[in-house]
N, C-alpha and C. Protein backbone atom coordinates (compact mmCIF):
# COMPACT_ATOMS: atom_id res chain seq x y z
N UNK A 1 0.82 -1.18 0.00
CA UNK A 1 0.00 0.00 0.00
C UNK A 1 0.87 1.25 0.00
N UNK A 2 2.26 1.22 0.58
CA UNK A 2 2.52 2.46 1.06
C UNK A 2 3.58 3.04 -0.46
N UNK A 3 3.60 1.79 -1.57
CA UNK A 3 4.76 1.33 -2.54
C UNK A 3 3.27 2.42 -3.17
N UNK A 4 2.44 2.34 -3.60
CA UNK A 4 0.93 2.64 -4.66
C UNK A 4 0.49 4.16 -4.37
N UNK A 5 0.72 4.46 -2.72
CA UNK A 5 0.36 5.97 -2.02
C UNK A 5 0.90 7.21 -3.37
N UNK A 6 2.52 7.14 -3.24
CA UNK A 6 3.01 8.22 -4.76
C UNK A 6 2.51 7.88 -5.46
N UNK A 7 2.18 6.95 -6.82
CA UNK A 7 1.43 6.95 -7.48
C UNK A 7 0.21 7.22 -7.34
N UNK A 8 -0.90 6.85 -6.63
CA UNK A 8 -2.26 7.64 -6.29
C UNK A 8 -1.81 8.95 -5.92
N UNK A 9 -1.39 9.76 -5.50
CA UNK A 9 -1.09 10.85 -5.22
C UNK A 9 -0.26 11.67 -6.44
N UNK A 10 0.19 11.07 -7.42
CA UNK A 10 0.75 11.49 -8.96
C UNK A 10 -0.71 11.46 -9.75
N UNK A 11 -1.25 9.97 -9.89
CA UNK A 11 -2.61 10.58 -10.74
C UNK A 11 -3.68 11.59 -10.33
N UNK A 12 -3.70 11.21 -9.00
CA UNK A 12 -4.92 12.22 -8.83
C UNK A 12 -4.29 13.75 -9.16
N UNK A 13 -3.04 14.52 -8.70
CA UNK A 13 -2.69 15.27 -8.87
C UNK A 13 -2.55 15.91 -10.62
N UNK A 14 -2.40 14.31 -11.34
CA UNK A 14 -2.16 14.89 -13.11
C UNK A 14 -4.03 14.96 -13.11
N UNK A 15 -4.92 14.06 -12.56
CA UNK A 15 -6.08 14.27 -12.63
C UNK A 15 -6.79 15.93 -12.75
N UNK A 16 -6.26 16.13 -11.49
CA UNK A 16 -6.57 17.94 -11.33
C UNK A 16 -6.19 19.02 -12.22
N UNK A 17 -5.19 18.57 -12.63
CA UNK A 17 -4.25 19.97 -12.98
C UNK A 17 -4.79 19.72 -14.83
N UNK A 18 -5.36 18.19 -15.32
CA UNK A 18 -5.23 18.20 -16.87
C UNK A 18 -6.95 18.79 -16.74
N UNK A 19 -7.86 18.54 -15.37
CA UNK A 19 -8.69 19.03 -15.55
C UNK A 19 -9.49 20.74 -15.54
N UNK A 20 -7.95 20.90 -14.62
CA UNK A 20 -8.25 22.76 -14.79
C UNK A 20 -7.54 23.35 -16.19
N UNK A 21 -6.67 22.50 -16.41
CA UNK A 21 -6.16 23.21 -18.06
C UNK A 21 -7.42 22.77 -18.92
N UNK A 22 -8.08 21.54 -18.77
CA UNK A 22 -9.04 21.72 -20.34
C UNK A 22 -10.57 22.78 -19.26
N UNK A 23 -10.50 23.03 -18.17
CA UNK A 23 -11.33 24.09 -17.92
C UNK A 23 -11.16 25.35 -18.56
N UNK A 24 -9.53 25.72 -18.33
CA UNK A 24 -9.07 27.03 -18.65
C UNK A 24 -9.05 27.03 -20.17
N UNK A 25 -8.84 26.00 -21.13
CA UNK A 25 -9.11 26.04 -22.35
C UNK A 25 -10.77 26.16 -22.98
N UNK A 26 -11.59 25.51 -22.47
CA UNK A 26 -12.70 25.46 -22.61
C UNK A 26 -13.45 26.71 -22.45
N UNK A 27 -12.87 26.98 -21.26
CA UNK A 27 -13.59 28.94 -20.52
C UNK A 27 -13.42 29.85 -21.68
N UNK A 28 -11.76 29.46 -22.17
CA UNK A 28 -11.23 30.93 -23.11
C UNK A 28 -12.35 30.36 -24.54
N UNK A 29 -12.38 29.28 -24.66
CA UNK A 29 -12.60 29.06 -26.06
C UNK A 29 -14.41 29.53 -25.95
N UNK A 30 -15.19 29.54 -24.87
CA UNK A 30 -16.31 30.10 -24.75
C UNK A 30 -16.35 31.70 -25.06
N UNK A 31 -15.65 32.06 -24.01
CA UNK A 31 -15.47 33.43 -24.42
C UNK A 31 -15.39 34.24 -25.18
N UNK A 32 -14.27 33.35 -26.16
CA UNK A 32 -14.32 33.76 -27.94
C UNK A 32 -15.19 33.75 -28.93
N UNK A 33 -16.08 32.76 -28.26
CA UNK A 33 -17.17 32.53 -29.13
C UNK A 33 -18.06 33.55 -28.94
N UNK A 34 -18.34 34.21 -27.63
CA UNK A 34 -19.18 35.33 -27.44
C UNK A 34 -18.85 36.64 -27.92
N UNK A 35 -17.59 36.67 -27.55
CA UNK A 35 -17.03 37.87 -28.21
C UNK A 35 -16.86 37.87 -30.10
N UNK A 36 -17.24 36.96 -30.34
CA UNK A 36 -16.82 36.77 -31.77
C UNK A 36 -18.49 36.46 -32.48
N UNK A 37 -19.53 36.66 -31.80
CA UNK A 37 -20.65 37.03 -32.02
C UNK A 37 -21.26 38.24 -31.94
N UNK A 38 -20.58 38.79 -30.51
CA UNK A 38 -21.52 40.48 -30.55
C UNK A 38 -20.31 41.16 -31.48
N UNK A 39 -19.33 40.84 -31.95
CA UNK A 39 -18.55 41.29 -32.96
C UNK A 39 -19.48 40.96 -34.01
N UNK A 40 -19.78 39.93 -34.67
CA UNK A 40 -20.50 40.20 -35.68
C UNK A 40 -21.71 40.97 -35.81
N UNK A 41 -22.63 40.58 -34.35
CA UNK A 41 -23.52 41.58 -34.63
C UNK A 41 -23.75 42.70 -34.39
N UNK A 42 -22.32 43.36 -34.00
CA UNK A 42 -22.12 44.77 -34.04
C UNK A 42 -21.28 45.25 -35.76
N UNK A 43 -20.52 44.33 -36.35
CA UNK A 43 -20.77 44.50 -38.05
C UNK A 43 -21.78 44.41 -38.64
N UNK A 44 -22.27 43.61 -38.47
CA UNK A 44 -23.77 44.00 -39.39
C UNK A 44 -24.73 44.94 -38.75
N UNK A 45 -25.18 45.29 -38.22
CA UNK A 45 -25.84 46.69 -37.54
C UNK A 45 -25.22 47.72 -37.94
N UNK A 46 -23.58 47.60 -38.38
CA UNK A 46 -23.09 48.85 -38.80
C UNK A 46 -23.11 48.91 -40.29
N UNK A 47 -23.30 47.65 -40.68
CA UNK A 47 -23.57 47.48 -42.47
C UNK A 47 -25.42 47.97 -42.31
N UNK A 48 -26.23 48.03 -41.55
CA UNK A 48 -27.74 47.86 -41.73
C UNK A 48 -27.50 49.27 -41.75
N UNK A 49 -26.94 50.60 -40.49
CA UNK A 49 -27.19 51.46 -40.52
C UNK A 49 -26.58 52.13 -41.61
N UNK A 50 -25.90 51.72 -43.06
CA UNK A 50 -25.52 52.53 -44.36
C UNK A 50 -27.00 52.87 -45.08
N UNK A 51 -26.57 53.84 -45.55
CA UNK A 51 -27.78 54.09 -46.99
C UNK A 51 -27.81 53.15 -47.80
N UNK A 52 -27.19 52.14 -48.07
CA UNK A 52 -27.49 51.43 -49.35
C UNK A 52 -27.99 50.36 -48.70
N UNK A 53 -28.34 49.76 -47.32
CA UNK A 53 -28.74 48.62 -47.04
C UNK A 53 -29.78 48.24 -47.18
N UNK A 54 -29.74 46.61 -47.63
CA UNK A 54 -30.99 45.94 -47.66
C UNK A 54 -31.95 45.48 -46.40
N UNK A 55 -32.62 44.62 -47.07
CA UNK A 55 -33.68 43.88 -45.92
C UNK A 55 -32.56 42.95 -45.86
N UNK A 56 -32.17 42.11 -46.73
CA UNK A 56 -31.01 40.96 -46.64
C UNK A 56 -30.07 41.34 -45.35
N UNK A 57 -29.40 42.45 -45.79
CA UNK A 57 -28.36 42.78 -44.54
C UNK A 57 -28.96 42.62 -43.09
N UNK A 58 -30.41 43.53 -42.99
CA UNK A 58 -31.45 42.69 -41.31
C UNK A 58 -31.70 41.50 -41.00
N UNK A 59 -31.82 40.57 -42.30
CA UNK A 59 -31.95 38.93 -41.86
C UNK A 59 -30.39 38.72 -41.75
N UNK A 60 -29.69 39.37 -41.84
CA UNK A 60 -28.67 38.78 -41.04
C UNK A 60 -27.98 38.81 -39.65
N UNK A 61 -28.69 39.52 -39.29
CA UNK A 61 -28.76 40.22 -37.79
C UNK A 61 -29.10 39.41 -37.19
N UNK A 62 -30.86 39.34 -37.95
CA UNK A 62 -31.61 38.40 -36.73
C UNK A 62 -31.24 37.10 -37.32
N UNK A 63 -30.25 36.47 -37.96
CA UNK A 63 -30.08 34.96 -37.45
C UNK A 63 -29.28 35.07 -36.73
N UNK A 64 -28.44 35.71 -35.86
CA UNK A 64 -27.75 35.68 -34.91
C UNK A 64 -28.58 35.87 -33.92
N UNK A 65 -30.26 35.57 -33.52
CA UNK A 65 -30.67 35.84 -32.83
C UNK A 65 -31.66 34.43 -32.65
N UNK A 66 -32.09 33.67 -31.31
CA UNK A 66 -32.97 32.25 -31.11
C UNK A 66 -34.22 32.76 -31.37
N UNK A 67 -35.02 31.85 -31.43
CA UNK A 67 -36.46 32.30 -32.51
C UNK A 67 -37.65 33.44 -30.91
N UNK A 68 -36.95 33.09 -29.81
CA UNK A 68 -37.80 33.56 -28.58
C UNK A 68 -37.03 35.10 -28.02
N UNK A 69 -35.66 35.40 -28.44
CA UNK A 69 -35.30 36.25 -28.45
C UNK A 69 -36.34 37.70 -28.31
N UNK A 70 -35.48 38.55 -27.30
CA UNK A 70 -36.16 39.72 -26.84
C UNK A 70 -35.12 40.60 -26.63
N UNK A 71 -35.79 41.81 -27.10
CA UNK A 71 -34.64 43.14 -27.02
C UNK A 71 -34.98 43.86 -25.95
N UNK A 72 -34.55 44.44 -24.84
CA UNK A 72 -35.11 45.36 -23.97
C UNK A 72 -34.51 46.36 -24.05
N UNK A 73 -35.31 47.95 -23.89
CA UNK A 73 -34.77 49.12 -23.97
C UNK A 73 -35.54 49.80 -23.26
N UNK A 74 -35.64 50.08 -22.27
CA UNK A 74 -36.60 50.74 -20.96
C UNK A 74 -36.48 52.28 -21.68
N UNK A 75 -35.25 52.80 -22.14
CA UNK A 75 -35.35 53.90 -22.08
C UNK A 75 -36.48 54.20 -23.74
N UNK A 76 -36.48 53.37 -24.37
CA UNK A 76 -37.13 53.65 -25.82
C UNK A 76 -38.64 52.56 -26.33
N UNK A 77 -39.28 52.49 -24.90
CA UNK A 77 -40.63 51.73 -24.77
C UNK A 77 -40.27 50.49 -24.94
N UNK A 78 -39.57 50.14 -23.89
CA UNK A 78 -39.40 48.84 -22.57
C UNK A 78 -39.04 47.53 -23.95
N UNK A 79 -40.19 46.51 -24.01
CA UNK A 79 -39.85 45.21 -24.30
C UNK A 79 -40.38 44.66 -25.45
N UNK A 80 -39.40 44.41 -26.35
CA UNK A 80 -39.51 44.45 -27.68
C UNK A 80 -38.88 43.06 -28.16
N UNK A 81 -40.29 42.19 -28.76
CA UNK A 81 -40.04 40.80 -29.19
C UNK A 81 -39.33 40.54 -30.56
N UNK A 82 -38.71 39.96 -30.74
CA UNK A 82 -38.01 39.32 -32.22
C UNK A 82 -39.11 40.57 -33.27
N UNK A 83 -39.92 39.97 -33.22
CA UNK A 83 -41.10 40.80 -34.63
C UNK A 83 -41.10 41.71 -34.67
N UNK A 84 -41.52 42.39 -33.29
CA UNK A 84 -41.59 43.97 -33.04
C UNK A 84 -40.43 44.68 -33.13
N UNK A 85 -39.12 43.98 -32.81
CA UNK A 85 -37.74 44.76 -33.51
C UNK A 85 -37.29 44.66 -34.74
N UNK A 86 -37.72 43.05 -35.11
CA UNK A 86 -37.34 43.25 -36.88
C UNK A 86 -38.22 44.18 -37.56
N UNK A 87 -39.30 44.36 -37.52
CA UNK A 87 -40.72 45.15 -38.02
C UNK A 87 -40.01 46.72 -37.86
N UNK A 88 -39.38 47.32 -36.82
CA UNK A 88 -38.87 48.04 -36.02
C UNK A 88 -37.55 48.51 -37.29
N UNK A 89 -36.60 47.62 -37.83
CA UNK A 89 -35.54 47.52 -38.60
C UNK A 89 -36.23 48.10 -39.56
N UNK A 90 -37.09 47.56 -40.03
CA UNK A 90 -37.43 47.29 -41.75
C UNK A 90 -37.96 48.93 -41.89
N UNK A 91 -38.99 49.28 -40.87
CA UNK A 91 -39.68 50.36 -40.88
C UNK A 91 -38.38 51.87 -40.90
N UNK A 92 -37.26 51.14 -40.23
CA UNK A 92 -36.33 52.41 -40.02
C UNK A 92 -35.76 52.47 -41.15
N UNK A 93 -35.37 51.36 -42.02
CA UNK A 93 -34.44 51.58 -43.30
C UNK A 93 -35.68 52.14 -44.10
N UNK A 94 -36.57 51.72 -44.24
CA UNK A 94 -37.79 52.42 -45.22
C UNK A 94 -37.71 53.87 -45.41
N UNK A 95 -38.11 54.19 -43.95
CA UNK A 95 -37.93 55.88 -43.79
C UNK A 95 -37.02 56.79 -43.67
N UNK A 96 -35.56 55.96 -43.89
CA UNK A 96 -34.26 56.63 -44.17
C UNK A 96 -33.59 56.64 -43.38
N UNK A 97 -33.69 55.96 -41.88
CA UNK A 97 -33.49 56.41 -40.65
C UNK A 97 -32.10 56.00 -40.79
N UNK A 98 -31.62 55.02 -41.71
CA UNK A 98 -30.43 54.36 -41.57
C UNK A 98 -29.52 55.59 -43.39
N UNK A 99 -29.37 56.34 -43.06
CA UNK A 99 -28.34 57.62 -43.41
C UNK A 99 -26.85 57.34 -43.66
N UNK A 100 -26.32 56.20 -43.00
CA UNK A 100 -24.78 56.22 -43.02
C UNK A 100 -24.47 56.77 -42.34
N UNK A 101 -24.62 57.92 -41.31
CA UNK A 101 -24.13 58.94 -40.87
C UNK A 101 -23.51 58.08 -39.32
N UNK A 102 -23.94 57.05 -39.07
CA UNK A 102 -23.06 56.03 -38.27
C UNK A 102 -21.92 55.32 -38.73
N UNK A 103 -20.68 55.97 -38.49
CA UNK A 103 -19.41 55.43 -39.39
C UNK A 103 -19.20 54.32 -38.68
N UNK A 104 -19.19 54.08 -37.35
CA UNK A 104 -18.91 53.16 -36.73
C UNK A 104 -18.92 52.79 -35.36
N UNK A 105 -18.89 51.67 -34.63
CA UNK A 105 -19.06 51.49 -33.37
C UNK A 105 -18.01 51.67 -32.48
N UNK A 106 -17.35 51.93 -31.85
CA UNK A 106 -16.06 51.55 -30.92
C UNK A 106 -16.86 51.31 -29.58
N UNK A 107 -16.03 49.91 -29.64
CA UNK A 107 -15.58 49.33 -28.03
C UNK A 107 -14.65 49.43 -27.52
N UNK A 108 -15.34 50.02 -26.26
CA UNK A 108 -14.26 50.51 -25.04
C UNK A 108 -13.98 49.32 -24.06
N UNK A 109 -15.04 48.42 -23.88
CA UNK A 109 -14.87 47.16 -22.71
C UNK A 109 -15.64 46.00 -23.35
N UNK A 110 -14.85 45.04 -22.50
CA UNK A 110 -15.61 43.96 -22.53
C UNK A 110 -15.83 43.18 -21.19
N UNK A 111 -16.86 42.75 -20.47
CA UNK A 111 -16.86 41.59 -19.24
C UNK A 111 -17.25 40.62 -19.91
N UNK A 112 -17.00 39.15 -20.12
CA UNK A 112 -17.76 38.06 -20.65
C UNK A 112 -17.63 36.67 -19.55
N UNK A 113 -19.04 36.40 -19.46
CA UNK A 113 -19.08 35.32 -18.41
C UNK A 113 -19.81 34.30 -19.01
N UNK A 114 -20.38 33.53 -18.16
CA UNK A 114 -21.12 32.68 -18.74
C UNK A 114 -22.79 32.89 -19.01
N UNK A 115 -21.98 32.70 -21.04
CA UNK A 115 -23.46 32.78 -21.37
C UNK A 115 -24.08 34.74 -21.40
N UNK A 116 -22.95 35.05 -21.11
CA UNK A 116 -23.50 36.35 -20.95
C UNK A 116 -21.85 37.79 -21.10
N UNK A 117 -22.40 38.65 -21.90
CA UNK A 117 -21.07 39.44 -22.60
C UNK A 117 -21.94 41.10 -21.97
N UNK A 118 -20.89 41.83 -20.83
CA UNK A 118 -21.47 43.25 -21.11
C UNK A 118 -20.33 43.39 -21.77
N UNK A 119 -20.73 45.16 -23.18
CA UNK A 119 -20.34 45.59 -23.52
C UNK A 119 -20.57 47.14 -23.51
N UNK A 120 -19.46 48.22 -23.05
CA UNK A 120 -19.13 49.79 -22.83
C UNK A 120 -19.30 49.85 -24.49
N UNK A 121 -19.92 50.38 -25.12
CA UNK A 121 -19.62 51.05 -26.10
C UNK A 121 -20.10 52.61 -26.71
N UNK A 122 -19.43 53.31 -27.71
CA UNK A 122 -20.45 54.48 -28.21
C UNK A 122 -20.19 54.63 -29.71
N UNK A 123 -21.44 54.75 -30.22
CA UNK A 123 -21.21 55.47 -32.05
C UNK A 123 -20.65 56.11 -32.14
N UNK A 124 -19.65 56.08 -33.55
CA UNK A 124 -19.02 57.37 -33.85
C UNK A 124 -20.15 57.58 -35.10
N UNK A 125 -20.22 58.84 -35.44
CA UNK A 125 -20.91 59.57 -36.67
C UNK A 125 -20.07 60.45 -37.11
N UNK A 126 -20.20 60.16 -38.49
CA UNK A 126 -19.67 61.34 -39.39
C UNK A 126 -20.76 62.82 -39.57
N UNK A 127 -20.16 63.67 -39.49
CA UNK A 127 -21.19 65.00 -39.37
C UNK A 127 -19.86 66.22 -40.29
N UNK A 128 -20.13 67.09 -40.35
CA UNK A 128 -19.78 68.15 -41.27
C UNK A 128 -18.23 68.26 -40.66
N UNK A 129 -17.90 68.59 -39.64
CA UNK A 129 -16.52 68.97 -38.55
C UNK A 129 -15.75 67.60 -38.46
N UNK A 130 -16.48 66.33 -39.31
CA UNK A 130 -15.15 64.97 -39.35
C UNK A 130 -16.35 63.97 -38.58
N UNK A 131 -15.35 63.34 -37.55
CA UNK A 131 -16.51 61.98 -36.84
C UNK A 131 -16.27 62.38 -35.19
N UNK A 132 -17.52 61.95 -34.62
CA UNK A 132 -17.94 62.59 -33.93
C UNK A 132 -18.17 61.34 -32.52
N UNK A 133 -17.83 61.31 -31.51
CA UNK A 133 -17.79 60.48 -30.42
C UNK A 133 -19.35 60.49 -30.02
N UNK A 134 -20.24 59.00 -29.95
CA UNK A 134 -21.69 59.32 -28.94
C UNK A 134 -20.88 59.12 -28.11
N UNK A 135 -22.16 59.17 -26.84
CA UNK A 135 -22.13 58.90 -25.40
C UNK A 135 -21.77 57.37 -25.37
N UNK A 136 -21.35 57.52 -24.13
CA UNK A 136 -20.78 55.51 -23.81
C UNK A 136 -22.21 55.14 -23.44
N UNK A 137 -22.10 53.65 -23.76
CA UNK A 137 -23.66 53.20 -23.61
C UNK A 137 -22.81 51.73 -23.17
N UNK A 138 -23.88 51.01 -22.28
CA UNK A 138 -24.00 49.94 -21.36
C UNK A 138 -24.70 48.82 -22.71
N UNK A 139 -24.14 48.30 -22.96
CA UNK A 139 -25.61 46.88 -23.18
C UNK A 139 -24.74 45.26 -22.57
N UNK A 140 -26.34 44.73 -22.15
CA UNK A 140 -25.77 43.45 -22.07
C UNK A 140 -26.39 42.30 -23.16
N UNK A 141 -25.37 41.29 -23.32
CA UNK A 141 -25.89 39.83 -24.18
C UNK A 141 -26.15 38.95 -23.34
N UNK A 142 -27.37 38.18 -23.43
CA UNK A 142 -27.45 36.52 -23.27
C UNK A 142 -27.05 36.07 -24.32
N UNK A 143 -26.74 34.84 -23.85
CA UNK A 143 -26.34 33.95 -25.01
C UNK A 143 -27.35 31.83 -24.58
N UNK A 144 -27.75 31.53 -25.69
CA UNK A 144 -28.08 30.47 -25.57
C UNK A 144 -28.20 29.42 -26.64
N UNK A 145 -26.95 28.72 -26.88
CA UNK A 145 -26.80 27.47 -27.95
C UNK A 145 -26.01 28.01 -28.88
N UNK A 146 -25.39 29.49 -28.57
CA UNK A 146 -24.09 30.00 -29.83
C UNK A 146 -25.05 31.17 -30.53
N UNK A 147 -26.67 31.52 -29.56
CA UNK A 147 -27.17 32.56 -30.33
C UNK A 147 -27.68 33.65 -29.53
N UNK A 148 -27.62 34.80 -29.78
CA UNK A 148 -28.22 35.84 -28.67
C UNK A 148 -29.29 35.83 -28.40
N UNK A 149 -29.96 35.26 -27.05
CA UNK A 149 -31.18 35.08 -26.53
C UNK A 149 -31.91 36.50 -25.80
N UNK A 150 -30.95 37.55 -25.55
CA UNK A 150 -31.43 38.33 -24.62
C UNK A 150 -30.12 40.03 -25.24
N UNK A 151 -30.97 40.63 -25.25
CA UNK A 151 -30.00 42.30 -25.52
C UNK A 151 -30.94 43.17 -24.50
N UNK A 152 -29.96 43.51 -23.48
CA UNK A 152 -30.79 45.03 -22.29
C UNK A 152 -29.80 45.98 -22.58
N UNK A 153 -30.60 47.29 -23.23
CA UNK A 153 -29.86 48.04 -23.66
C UNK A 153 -29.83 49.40 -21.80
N UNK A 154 -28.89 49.27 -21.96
CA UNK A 154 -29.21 50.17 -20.55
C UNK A 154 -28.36 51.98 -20.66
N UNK A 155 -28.63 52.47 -21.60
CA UNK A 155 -28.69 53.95 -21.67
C UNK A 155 -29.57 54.24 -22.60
């Protein structure tokens, strides 16, 4: 027994340590995946808000989005289902709302946990004097099965 003790005390020890490395691999490789989603769907939102965009460019938005998906925006009449925001899209490119005049997004932060990404960010716009800094804005992601289940926009 006492010949077997180092060895039980070697595996269990390679036990632990191969199981926090494929944790720590697994964690990062989640992470990327989130971050490498609200990356896309912060490119295409910035392709939707050009003048030349289609309806095509909005169905590509919302397939990055699960069919039960909900947008919340307290500050711009609260809770807004898949329909009522795509309906919401279509109606804004119709009436011009999407100008180009959004050159682009910059991110300032990222927190990403599980299943869930806040992101600091603000629009830049082009205007007459060059491009122009918005305000920093809060939003958070759910995430569920590799698709955004949940957006709370909180400014």
């Amino acid at each position: 027994m006492t010949k077997r003790l180092p060895l039980l005390i070697t595996l269990c020890w390679a036990s632990f340590t191969s199981t926090q490395l494929f944790g720590q691999v697994a964690s990062k490789a989640h992470k990327d995946s989130l971050i490498a989603i609200v990356d896309r769907y912060l490119a295409l939102n910035l392709k939707v808000f050009q003048k030349n965009s289609t309806r095509s460019d909005i169905d590509e938005v919302f397939d990055l989005f699960t069919e039960d998906f909900a947008y919340f925006h307290p500050r711009y009449g609260g809770e807004y289902s898949r329909e009522r925001l795509y309906n919401g899209y279509i109606r804004n490119q119709r009436n011009g709302a999407y100008d180009g005049s959004v050159s682009d997004i910059e991110v300032i932060n990222r927190i990403v946990g599980l299943n869930a990404l806040v992101l600091e960010k603000r629009f830049l716009k082009t205007t007459e004097n060059g491009t122009e800094a918005g305000e920093l804005e809060m939003t958070l992601f759910e995430f569920r099965k590799g698709k955004i289940s949940r957006i709370f926009e909180y400014w």
